[in-house]
PDB file of N, CA and C in Angstrom:
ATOM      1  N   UNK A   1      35.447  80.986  92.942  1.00  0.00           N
ATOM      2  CA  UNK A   1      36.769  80.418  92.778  1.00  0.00           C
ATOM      3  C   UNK A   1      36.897  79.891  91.355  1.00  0.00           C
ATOM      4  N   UNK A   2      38.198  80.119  90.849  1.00  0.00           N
ATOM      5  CA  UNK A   2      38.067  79.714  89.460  1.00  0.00           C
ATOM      6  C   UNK A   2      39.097  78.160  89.392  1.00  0.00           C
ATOM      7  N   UNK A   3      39.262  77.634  88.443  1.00  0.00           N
ATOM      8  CA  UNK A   3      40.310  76.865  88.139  1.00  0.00           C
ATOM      9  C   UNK A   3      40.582  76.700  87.074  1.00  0.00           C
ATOM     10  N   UNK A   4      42.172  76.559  86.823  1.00  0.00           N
ATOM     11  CA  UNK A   4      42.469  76.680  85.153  1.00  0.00           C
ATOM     12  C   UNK A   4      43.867  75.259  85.040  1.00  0.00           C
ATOM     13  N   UNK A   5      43.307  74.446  84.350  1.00  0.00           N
ATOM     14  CA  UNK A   5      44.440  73.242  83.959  1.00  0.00           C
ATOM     15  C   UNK A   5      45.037  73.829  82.185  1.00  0.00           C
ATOM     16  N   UNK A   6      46.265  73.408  82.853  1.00  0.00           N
ATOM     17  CA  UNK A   6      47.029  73.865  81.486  1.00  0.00           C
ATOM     18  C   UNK A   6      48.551  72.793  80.967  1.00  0.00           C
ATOM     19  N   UNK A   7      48.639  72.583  80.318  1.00  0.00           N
ATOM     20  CA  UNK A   7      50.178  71.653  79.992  1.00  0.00           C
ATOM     21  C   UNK A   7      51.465  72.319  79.755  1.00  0.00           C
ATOM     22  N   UNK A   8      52.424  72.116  80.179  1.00  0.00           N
ATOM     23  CA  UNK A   8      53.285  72.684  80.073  1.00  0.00           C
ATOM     24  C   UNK A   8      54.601  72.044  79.389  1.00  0.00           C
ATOM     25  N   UNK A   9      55.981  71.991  79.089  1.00  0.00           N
ATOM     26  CA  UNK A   9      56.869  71.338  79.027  1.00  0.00           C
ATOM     27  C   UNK A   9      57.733  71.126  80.209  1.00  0.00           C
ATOM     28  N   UNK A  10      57.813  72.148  80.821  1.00  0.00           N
ATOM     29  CA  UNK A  10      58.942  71.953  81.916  1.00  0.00           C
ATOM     30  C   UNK A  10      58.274  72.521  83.575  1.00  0.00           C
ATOM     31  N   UNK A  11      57.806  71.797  84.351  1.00  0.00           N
ATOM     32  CA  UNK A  11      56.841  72.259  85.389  1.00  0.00           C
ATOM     33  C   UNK A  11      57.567  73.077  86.053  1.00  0.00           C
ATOM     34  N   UNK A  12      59.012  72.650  86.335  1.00  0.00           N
ATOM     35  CA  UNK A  12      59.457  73.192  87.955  1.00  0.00           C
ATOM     36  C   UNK A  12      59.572  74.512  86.984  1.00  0.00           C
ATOM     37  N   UNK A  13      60.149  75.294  85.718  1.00  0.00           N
ATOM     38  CA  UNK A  13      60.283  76.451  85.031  1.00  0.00           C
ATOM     39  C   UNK A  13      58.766  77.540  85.045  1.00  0.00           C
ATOM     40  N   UNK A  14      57.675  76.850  85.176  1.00  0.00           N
ATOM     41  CA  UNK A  14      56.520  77.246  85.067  1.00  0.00           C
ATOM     42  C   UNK A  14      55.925  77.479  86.584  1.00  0.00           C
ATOM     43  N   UNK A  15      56.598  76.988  87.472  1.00  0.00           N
ATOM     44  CA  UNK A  15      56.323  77.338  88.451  1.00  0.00           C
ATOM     45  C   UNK A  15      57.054  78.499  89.262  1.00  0.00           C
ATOM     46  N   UNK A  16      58.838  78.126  88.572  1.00  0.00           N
ATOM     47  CA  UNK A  16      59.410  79.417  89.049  1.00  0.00           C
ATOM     48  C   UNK A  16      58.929  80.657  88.675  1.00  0.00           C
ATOM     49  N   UNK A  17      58.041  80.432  87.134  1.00  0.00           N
ATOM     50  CA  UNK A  17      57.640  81.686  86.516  1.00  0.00           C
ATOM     51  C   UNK A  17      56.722  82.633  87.506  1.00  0.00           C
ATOM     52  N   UNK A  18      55.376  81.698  87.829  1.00  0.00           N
ATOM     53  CA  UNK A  18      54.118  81.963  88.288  1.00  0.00           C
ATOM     54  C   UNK A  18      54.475  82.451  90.388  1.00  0.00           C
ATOM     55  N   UNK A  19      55.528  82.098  90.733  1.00  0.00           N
ATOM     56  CA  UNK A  19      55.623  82.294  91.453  1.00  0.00           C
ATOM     57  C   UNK A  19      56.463  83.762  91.700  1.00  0.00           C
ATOM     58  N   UNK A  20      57.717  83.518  91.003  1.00  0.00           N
ATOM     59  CA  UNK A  20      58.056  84.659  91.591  1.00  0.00           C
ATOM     60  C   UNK A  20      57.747  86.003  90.649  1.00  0.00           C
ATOM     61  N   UNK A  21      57.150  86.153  89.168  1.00  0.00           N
ATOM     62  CA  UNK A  21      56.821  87.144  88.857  1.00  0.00           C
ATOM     63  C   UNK A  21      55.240  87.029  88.945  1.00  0.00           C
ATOM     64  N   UNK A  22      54.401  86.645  89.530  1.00  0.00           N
ATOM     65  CA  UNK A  22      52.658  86.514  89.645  1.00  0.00           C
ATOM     66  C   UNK A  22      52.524  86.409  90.483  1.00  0.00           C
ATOM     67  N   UNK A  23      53.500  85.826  91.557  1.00  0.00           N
ATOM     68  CA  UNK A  23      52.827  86.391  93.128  1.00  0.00           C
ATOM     69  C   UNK A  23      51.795  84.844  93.542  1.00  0.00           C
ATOM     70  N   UNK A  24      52.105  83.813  92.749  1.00  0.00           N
ATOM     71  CA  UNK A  24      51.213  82.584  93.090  1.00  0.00           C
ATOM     72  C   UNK A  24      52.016  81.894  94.243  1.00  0.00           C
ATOM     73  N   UNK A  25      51.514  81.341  94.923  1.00  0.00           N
ATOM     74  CA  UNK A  25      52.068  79.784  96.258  1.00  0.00           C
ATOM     75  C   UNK A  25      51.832  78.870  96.092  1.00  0.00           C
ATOM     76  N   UNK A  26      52.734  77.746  95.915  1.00  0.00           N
ATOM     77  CA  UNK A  26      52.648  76.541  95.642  1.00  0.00           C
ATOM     78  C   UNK A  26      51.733  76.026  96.396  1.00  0.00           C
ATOM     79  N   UNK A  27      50.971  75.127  95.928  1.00  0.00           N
ATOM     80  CA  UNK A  27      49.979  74.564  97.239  1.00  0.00           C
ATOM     81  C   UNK A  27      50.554  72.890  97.484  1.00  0.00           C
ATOM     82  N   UNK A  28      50.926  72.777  96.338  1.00  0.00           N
ATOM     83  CA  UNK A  28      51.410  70.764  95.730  1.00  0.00           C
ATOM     84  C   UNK A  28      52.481  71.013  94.612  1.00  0.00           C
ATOM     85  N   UNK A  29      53.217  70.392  94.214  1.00  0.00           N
ATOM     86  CA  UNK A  29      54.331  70.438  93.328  1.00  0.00           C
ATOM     87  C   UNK A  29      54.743  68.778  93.459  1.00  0.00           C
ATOM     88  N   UNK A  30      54.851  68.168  92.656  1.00  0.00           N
ATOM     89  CA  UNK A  30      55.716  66.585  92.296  1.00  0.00           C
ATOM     90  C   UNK A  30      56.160  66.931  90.641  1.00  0.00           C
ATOM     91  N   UNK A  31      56.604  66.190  90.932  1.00  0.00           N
ATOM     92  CA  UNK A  31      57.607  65.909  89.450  1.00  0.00           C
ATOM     93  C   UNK A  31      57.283  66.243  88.040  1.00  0.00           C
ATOM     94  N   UNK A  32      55.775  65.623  87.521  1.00  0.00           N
ATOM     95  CA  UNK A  32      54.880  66.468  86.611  1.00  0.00           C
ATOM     96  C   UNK A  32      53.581  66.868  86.875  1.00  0.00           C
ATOM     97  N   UNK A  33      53.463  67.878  87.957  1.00  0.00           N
ATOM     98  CA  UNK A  33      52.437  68.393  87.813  1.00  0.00           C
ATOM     99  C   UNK A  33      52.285  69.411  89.558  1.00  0.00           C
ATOM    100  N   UNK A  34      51.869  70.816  89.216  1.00  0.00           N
ATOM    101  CA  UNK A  34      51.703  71.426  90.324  1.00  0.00           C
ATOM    102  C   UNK A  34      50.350  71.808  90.816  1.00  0.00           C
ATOM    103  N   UNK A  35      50.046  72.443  91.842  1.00  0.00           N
ATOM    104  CA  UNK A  35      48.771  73.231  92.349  1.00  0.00           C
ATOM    105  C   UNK A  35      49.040  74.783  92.856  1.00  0.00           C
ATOM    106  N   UNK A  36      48.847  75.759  92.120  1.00  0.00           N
ATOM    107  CA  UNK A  36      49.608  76.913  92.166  1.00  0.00           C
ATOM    108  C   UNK A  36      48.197  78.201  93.299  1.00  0.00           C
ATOM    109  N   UNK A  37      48.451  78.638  93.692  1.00  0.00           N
ATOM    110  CA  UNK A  37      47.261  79.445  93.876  1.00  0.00           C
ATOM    111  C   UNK A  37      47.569  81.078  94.386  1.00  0.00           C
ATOM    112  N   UNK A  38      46.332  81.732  94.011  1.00  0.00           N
ATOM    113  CA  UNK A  38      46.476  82.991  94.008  1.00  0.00           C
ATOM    114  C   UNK A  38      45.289  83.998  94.515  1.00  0.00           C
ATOM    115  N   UNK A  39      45.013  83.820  95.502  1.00  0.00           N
ATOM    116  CA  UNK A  39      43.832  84.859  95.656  1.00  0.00           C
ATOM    117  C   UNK A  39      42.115  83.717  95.538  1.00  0.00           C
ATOM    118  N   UNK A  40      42.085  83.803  95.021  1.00  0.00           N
ATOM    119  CA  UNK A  40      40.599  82.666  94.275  1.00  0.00           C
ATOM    120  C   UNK A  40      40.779  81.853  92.821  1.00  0.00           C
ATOM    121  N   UNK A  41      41.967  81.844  92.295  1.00  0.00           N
ATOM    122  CA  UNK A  41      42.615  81.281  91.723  1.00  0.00           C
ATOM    123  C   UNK A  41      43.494  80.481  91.645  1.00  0.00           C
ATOM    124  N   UNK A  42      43.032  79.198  91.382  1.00  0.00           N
ATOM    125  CA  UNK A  42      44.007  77.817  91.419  1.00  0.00           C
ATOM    126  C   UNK A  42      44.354  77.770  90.027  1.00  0.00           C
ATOM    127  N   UNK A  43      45.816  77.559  89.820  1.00  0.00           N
ATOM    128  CA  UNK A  43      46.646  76.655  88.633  1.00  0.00           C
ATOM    129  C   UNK A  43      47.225  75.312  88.933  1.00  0.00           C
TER     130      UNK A  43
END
């Protein structure tokens, strides 16, 4: 399993990204800061 922390400017934009063109599922989402995941890959 991997994990990758990264900063962003605008979360909920970075999540619409990762989700609907990467195929990731939210696991957690608040205000600044998400848990994205994909296979064996957490963002």
């Amino acid at each position: 399993m991997a994990t990758v922390r990264y900063i962003v400017d605008d979360v909920s934009d970075a999540v619409a990204f990762y989700v609907s063109k990467l195929g990731f599922e939210v696991e957690m989402q608040g205000p600044a800061f998400a848990i994205l995941v994909h296979g064996d890959l957490t963002l």
